[in-house]
PDB file of N, CA and C in Angstrom:
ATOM      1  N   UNK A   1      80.171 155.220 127.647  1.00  0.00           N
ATOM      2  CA  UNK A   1      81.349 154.767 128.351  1.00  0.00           C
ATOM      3  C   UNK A   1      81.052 153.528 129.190  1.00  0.00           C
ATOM      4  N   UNK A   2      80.050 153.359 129.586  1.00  0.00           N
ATOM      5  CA  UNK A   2      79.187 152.499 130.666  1.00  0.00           C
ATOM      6  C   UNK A   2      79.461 150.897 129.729  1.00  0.00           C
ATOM      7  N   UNK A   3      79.210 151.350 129.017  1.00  0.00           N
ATOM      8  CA  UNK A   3      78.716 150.278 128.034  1.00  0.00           C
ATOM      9  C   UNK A   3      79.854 149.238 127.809  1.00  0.00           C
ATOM     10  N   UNK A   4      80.860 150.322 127.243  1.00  0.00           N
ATOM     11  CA  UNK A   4      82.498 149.729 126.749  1.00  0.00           C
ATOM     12  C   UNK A   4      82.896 149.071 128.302  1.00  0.00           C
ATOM     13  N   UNK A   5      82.358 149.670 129.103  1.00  0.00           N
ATOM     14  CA  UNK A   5      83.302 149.128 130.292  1.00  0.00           C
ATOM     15  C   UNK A   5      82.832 147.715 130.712  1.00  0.00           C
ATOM     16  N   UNK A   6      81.177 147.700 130.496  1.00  0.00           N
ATOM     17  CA  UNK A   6      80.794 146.019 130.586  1.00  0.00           C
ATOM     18  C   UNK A   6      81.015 145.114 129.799  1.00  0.00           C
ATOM     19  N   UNK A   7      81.403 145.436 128.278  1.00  0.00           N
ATOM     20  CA  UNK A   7      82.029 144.749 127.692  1.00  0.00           C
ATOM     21  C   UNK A   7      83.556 144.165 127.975  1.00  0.00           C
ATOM     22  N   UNK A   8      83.850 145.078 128.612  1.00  0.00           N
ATOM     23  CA  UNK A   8      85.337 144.813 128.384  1.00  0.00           C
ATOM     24  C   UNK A   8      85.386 143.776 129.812  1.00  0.00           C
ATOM     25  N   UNK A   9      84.903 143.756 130.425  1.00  0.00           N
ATOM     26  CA  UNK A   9      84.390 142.778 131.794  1.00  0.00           C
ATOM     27  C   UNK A   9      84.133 141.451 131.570  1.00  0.00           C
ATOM     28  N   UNK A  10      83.102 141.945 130.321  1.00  0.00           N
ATOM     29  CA  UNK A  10      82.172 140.308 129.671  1.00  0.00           C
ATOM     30  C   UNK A  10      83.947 139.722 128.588  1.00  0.00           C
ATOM     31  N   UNK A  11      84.071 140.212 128.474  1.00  0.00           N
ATOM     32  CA  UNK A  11      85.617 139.473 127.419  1.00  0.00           C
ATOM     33  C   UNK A  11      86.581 139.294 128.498  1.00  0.00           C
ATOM     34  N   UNK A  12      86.546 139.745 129.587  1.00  0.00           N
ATOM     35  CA  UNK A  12      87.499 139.092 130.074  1.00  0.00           C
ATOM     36  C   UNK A  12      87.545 138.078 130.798  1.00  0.00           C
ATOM     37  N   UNK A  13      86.137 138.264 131.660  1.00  0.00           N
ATOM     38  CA  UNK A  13      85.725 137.285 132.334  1.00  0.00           C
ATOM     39  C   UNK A  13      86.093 135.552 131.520  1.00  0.00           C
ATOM     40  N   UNK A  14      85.215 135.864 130.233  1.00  0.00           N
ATOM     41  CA  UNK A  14      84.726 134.569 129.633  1.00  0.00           C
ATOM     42  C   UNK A  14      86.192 134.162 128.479  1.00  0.00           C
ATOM     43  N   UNK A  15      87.250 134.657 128.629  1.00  0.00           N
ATOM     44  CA  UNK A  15      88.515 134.764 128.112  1.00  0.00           C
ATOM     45  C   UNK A  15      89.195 133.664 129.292  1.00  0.00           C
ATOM     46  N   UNK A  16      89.142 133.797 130.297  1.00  0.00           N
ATOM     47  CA  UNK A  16      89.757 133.408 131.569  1.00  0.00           C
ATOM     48  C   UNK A  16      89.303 132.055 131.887  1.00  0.00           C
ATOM     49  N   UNK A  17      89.292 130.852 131.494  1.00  0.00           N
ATOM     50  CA  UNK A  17      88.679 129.379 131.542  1.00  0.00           C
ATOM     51  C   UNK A  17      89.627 128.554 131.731  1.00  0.00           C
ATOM     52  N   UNK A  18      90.097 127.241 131.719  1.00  0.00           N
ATOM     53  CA  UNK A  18      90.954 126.275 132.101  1.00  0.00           C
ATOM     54  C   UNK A  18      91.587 125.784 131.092  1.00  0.00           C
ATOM     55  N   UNK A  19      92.714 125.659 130.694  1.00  0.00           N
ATOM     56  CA  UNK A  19      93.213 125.763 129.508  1.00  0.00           C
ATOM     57  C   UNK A  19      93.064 124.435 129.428  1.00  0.00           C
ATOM     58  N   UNK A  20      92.618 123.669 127.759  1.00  0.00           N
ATOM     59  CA  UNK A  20      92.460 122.706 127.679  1.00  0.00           C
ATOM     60  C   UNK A  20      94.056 121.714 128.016  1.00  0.00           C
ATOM     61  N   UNK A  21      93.481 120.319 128.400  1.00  0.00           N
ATOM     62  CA  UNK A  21      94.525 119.203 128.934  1.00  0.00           C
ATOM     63  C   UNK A  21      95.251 118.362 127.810  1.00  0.00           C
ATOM     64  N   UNK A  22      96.322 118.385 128.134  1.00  0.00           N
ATOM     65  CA  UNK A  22      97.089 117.474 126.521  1.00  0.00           C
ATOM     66  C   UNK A  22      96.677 116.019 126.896  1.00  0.00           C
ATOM     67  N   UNK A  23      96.396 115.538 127.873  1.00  0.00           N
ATOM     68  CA  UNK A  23      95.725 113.526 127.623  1.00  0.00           C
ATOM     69  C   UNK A  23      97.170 113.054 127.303  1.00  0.00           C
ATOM     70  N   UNK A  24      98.156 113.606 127.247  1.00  0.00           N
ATOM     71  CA  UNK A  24      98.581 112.433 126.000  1.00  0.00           C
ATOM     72  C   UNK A  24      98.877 111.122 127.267  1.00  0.00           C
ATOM     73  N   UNK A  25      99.352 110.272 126.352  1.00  0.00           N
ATOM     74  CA  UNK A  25      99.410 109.315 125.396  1.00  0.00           C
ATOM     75  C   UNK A  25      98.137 109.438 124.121  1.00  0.00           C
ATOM     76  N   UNK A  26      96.872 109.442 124.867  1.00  0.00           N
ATOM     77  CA  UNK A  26      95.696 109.154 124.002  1.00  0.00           C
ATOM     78  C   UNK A  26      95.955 110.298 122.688  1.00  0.00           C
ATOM     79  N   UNK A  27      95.990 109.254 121.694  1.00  0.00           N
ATOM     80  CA  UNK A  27      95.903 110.241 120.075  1.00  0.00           C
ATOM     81  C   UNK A  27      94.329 110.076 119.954  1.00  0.00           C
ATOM     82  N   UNK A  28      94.123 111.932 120.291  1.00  0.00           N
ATOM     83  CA  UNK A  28      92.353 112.411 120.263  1.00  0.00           C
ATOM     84  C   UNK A  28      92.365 112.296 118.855  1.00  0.00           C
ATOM     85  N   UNK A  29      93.085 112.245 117.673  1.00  0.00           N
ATOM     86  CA  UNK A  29      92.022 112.414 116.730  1.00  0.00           C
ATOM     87  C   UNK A  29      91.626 110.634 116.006  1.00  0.00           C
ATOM     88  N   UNK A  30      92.514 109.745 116.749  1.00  0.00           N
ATOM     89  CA  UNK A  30      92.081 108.415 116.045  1.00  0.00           C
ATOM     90  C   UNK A  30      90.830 108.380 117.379  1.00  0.00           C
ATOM     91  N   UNK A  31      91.017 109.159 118.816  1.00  0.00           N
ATOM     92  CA  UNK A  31      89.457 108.508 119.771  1.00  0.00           C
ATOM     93  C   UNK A  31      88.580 109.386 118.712  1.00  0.00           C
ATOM     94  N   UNK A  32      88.370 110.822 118.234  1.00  0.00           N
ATOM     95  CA  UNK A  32      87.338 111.006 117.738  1.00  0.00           C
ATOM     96  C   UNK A  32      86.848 109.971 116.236  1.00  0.00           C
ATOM     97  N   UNK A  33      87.693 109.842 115.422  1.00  0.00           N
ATOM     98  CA  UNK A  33      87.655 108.824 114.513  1.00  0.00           C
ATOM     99  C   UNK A  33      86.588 107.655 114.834  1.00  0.00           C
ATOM    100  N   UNK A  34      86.775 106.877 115.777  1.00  0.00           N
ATOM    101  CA  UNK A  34      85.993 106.119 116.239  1.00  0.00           C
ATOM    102  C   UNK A  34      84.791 106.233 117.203  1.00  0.00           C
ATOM    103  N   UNK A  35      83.865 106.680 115.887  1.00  0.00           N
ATOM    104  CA  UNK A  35      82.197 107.297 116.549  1.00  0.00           C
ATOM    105  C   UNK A  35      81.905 106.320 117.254  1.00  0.00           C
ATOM    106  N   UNK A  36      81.336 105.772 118.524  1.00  0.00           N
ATOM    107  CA  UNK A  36      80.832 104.636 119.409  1.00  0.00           C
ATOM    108  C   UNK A  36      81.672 103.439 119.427  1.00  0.00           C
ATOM    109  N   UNK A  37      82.493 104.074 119.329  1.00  0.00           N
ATOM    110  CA  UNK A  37      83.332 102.598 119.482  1.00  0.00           C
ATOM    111  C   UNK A  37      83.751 101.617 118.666  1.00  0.00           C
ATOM    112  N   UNK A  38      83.170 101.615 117.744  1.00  0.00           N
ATOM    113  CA  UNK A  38      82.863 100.589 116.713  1.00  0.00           C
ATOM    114  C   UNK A  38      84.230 100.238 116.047  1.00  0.00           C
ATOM    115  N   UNK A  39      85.808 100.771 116.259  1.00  0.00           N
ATOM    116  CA  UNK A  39      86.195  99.800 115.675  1.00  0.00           C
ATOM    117  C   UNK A  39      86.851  99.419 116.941  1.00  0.00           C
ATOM    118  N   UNK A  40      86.860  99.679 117.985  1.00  0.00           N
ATOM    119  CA  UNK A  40      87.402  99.545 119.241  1.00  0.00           C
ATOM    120  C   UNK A  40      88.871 100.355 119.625  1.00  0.00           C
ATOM    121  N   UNK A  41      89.057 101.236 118.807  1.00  0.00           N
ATOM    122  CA  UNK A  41      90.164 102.166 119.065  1.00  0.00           C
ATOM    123  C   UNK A  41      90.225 103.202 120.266  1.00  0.00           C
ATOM    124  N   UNK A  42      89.197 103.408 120.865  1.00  0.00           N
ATOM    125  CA  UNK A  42      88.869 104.108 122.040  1.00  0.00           C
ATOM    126  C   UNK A  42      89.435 103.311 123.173  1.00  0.00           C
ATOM    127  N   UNK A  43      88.828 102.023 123.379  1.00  0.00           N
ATOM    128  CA  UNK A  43      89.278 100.816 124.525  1.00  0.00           C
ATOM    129  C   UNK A  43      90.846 100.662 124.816  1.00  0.00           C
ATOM    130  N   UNK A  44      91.414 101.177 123.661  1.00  0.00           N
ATOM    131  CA  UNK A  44      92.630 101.119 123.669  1.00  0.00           C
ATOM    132  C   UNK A  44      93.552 102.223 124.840  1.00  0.00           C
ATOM    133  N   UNK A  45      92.323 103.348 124.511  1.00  0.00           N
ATOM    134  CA  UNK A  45      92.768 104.491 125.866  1.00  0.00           C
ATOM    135  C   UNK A  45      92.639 104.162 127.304  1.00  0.00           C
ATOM    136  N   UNK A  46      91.804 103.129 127.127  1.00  0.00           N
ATOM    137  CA  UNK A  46      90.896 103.048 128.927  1.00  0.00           C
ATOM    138  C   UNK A  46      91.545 103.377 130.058  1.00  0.00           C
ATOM    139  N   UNK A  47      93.029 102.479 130.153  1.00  0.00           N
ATOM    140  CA  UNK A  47      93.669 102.931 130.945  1.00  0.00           C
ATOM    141  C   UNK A  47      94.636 104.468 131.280  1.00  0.00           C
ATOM    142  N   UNK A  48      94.858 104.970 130.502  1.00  0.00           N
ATOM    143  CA  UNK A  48      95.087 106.233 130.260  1.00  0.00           C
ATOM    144  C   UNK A  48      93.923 107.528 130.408  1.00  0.00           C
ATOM    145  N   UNK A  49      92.816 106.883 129.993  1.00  0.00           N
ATOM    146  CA  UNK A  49      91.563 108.126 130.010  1.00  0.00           C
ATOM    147  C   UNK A  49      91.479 107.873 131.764  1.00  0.00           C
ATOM    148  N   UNK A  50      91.301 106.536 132.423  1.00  0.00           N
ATOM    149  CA  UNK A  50      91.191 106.550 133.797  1.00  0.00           C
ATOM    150  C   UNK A  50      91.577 107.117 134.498  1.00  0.00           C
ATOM    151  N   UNK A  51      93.021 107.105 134.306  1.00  0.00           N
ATOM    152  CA  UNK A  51      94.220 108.095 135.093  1.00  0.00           C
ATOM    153  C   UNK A  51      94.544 109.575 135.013  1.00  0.00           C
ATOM    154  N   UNK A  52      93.531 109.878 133.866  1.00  0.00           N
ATOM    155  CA  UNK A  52      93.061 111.407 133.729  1.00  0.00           C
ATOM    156  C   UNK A  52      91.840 111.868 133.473  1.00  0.00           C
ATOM    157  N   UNK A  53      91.214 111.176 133.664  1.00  0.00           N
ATOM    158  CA  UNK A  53      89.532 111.630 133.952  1.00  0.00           C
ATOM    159  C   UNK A  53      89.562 113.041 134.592  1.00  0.00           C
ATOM    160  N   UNK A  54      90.349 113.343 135.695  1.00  0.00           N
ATOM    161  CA  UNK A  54      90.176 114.338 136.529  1.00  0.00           C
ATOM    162  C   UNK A  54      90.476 115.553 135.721  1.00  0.00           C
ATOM    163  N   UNK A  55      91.214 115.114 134.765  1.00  0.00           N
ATOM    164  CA  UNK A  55      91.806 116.672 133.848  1.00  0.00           C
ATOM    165  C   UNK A  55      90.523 117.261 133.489  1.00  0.00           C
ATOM    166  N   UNK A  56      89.275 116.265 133.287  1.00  0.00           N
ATOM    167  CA  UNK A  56      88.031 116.834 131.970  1.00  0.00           C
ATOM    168  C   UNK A  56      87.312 117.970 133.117  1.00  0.00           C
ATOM    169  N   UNK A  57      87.295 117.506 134.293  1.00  0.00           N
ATOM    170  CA  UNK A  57      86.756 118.201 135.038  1.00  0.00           C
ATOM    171  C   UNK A  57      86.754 119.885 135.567  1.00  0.00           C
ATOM    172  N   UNK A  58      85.554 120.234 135.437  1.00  0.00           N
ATOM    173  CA  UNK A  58      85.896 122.156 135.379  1.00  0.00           C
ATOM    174  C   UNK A  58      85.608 122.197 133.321  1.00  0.00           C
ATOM    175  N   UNK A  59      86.019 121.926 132.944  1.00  0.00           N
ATOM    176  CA  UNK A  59      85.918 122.191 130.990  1.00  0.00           C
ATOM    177  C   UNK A  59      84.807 122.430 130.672  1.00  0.00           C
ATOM    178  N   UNK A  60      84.232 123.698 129.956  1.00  0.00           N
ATOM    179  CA  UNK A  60      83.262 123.766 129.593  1.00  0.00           C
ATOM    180  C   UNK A  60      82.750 122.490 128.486  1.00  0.00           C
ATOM    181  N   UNK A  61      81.094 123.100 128.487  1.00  0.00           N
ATOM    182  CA  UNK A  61      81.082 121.685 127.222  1.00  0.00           C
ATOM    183  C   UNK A  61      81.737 122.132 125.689  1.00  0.00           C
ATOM    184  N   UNK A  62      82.060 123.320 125.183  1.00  0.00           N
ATOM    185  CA  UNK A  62      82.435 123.684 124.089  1.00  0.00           C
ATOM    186  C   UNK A  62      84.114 122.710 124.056  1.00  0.00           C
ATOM    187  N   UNK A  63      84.535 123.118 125.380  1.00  0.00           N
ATOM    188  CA  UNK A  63      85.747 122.224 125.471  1.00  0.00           C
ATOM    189  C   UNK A  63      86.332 121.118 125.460  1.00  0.00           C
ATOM    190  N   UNK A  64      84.967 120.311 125.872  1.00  0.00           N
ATOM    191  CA  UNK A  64      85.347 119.096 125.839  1.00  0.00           C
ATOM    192  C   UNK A  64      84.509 118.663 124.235  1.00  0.00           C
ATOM    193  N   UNK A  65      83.987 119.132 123.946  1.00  0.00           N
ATOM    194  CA  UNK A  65      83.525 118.641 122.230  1.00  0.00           C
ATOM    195  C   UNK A  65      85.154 119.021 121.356  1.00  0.00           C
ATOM    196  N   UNK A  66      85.450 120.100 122.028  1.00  0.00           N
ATOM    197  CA  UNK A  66      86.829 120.293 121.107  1.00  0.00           C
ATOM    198  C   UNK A  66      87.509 119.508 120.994  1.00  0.00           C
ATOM    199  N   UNK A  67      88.088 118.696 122.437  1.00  0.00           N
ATOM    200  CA  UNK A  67      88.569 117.530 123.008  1.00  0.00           C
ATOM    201  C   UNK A  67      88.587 116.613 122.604  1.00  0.00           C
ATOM    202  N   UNK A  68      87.439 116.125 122.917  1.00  0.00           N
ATOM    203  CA  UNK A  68      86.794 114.468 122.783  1.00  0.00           C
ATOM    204  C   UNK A  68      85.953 114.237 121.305  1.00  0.00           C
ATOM    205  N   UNK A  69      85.491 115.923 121.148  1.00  0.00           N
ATOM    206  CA  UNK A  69      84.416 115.302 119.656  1.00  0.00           C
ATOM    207  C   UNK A  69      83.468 115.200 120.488  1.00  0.00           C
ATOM    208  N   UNK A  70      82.156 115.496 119.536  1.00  0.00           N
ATOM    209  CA  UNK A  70      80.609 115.264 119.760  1.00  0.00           C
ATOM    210  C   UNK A  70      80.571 113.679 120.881  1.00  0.00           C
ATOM    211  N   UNK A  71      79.428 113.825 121.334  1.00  0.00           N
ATOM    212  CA  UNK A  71      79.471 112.830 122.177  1.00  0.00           C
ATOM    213  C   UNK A  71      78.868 111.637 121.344  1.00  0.00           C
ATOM    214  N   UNK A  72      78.843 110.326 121.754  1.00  0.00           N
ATOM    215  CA  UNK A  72      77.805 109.446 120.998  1.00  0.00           C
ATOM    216  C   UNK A  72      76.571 109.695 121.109  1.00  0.00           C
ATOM    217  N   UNK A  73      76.060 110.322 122.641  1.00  0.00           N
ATOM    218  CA  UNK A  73      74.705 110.453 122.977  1.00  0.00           C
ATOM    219  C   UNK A  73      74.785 111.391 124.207  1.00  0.00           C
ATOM    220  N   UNK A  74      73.590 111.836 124.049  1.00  0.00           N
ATOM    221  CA  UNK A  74      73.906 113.262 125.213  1.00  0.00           C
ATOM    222  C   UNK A  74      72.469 113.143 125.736  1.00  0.00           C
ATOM    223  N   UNK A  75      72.356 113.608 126.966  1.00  0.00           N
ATOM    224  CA  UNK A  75      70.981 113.497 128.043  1.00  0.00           C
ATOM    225  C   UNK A  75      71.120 114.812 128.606  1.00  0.00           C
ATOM    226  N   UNK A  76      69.726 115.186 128.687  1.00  0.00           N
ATOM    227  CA  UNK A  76      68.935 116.689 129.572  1.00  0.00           C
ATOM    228  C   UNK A  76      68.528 115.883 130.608  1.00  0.00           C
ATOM    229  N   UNK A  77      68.748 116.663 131.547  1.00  0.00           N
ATOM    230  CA  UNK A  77      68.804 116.216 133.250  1.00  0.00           C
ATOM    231  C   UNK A  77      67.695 117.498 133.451  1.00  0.00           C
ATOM    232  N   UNK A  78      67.245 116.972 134.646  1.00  0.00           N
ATOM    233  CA  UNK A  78      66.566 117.977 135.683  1.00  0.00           C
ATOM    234  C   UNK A  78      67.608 119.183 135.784  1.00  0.00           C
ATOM    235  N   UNK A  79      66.941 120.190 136.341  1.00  0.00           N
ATOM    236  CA  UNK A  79      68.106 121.502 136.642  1.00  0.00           C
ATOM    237  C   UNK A  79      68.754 121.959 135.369  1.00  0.00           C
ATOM    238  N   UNK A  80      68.779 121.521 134.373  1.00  0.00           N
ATOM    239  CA  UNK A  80      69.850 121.869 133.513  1.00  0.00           C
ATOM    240  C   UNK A  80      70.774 121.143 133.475  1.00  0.00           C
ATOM    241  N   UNK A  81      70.875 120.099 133.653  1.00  0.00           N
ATOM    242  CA  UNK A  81      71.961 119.229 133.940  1.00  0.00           C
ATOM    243  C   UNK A  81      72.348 118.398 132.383  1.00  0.00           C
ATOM    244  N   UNK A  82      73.503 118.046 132.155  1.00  0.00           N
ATOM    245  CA  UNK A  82      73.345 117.322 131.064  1.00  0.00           C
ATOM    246  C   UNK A  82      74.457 116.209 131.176  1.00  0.00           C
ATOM    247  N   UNK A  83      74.292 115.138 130.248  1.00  0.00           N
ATOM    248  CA  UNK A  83      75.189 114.431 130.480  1.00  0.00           C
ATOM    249  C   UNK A  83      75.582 113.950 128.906  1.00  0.00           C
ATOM    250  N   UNK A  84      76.801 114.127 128.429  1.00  0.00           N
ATOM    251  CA  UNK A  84      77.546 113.180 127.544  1.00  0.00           C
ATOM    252  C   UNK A  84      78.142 111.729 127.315  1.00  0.00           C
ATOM    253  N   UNK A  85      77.779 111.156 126.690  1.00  0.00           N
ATOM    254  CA  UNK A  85      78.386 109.730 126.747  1.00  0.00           C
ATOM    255  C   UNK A  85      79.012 109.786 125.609  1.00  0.00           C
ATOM    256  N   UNK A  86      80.641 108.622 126.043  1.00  0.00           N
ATOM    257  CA  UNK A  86      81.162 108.314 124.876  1.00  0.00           C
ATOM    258  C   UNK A  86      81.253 107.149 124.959  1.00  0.00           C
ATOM    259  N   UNK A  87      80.973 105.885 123.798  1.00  0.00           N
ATOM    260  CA  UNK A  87      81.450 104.888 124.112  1.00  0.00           C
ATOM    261  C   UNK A  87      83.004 104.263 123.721  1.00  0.00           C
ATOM    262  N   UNK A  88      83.135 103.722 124.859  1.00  0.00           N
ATOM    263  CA  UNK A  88      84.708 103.508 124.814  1.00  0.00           C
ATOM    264  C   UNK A  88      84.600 101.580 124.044  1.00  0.00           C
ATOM    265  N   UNK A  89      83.543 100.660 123.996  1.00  0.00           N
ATOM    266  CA  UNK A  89      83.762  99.675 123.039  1.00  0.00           C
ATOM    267  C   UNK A  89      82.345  99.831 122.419  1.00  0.00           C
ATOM    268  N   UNK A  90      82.200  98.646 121.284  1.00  0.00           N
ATOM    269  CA  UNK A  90      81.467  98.960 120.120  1.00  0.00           C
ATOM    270  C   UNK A  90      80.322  99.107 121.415  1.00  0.00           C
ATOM    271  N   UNK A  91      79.046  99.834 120.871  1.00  0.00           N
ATOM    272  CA  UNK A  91      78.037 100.638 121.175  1.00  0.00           C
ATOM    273  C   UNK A  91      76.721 100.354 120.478  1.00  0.00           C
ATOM    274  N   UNK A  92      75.720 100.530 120.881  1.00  0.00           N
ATOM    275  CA  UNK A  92      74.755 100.572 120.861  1.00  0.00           C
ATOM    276  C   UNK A  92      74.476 101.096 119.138  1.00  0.00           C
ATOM    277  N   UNK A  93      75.109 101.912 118.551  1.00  0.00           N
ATOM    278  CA  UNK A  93      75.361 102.245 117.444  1.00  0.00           C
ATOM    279  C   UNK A  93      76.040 101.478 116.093  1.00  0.00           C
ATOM    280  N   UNK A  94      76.566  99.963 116.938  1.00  0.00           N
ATOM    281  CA  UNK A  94      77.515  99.168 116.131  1.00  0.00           C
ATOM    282  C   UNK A  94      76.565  98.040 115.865  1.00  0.00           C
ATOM    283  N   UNK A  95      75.513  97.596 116.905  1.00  0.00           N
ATOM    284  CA  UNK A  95      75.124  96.826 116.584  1.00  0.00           C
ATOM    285  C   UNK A  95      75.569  95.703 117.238  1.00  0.00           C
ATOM    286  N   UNK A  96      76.618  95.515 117.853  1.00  0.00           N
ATOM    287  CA  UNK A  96      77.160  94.590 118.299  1.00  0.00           C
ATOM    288  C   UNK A  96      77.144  93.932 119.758  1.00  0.00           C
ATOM    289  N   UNK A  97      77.131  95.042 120.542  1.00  0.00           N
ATOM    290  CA  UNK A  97      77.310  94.665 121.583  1.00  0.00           C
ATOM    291  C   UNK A  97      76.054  95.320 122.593  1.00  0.00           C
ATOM    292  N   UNK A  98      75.118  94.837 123.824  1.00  0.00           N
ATOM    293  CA  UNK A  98      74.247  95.715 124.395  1.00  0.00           C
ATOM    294  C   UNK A  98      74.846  96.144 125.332  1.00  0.00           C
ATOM    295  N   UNK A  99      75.713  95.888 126.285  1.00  0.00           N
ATOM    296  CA  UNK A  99      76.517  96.154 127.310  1.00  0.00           C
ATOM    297  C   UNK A  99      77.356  96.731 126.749  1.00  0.00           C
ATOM    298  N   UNK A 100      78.336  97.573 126.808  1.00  0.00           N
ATOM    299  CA  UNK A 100      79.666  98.309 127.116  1.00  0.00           C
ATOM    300  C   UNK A 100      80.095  99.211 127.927  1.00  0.00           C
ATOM    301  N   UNK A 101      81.495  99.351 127.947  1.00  0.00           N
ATOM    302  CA  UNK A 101      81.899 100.663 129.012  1.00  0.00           C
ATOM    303  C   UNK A 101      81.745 101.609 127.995  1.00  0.00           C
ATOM    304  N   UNK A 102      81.697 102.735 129.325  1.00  0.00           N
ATOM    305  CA  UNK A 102      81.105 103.995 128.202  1.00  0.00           C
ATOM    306  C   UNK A 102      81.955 105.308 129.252  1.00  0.00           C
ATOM    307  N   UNK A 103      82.389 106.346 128.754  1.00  0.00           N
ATOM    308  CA  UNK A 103      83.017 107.427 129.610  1.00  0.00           C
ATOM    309  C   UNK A 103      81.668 108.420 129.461  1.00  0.00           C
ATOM    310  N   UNK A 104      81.201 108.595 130.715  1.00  0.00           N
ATOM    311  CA  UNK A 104      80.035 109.761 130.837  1.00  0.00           C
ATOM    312  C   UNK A 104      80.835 111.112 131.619  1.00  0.00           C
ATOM    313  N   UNK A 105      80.106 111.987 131.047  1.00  0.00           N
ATOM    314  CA  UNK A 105      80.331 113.672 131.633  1.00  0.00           C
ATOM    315  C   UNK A 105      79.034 114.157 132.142  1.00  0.00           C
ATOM    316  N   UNK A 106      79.386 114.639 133.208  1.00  0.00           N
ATOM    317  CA  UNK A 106      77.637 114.905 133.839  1.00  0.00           C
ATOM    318  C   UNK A 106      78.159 116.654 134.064  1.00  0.00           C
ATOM    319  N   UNK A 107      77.301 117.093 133.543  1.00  0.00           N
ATOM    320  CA  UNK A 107      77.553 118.564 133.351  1.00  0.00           C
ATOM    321  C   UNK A 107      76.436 119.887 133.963  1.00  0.00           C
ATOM    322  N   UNK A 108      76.622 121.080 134.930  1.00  0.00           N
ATOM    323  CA  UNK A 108      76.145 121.243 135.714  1.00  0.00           C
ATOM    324  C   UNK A 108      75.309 122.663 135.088  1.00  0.00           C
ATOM    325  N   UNK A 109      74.330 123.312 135.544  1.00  0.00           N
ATOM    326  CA  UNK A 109      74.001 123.952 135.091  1.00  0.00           C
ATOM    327  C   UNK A 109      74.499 125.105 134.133  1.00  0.00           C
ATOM    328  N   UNK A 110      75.822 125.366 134.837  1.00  0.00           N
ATOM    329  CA  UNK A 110      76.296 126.207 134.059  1.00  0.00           C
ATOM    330  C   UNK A 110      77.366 125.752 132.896  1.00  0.00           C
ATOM    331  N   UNK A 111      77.133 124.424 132.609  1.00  0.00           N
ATOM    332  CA  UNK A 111      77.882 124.095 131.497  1.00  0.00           C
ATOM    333  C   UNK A 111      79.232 123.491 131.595  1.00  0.00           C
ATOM    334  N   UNK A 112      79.683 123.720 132.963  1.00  0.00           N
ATOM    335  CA  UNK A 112      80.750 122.867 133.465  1.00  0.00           C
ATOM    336  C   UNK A 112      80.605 120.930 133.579  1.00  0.00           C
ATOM    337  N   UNK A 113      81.682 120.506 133.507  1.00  0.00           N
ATOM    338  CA  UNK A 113      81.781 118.994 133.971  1.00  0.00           C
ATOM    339  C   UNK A 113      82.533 119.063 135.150  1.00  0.00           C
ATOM    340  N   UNK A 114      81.219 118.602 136.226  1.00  0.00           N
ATOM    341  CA  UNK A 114      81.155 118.036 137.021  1.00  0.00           C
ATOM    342  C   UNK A 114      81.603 116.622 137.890  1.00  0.00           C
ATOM    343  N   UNK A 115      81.260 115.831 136.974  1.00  0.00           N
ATOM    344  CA  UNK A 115      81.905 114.560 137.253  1.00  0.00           C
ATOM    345  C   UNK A 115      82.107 113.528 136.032  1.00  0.00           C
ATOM    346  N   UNK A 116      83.044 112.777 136.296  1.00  0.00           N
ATOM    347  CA  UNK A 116      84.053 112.412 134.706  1.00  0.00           C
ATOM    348  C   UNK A 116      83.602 110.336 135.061  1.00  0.00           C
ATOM    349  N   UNK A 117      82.753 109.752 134.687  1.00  0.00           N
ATOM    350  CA  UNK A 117      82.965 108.393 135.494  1.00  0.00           C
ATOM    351  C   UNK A 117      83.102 107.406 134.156  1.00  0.00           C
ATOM    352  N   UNK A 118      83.706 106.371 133.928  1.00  0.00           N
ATOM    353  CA  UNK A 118      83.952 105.180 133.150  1.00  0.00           C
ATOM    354  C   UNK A 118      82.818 104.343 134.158  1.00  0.00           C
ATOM    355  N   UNK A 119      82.059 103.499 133.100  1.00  0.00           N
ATOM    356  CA  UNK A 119      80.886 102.874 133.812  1.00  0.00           C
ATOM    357  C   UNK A 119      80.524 102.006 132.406  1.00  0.00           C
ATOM    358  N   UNK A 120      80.083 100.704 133.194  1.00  0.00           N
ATOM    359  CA  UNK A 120      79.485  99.745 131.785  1.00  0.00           C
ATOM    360  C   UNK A 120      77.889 100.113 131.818  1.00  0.00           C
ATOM    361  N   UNK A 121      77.304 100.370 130.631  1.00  0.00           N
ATOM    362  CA  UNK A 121      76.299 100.690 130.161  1.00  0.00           C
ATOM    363  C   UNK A 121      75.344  99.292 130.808  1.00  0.00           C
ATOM    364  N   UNK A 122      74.119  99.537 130.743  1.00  0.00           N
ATOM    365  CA  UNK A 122      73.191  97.860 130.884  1.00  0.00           C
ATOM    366  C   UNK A 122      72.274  97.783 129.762  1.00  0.00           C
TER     367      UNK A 122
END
């Protein structure tokens, strides 16, 4: 009986999360379309992803891959920490450009995003 009852705890608990954010204007499946930027269809969001950055925040990372799509590049931090990058113009991946803006997710031990920042790469 013990058993069923921690289960039924563990499903509810992890049932209970932040329901993902509609973004719109931004059409997520032409930003995922454009892996690093490369045809510049992402840049097109900038101003719109700015003005809702705050939505990504709290989303697990399963959520925001649902979201946004795999990241271009992802970093292990001290603590467990991790961070996602997307690039928002062509990327490091295009060949084209060494600088760009890029939308990073810095994500906290427990898998949450923490902080949502638009920042030009160096």
């Amino acid at each position: 009986m013990k058993k069923y009852l921690w289960l039924s705890v563990v499903v509810i608990i992890s049932s209970c999360g932040k329901p993902l954010p509609d973004l719109s204007p931004i059409d997520l499946a032409q930003w995922k379309e454009d892996k690093g930027g490369c045809q510049n269809i992402r840049n097109r969001f900038l101003i719109d992803l700015t003005s809702q950055k705050d939505e990504l925040k709290g989303l697990a990372e399963g959520d925001i891959i649902r979201l946004l799509g795999r990241p271009d590049r992802n970093e292990l931090y001290k603590r467990n920490q991790k961070f996602y990058y997307y690039d928002l113009e062509p990327g490091r991946s295009c060949d084209s450009i060494i600088s760009n803006q890029q939308l990073i997710i810095r994500f906290n031990a427990m898998g949450r995003a923490k902080e949502v920042a638009i920042e030009v790469a160096g």
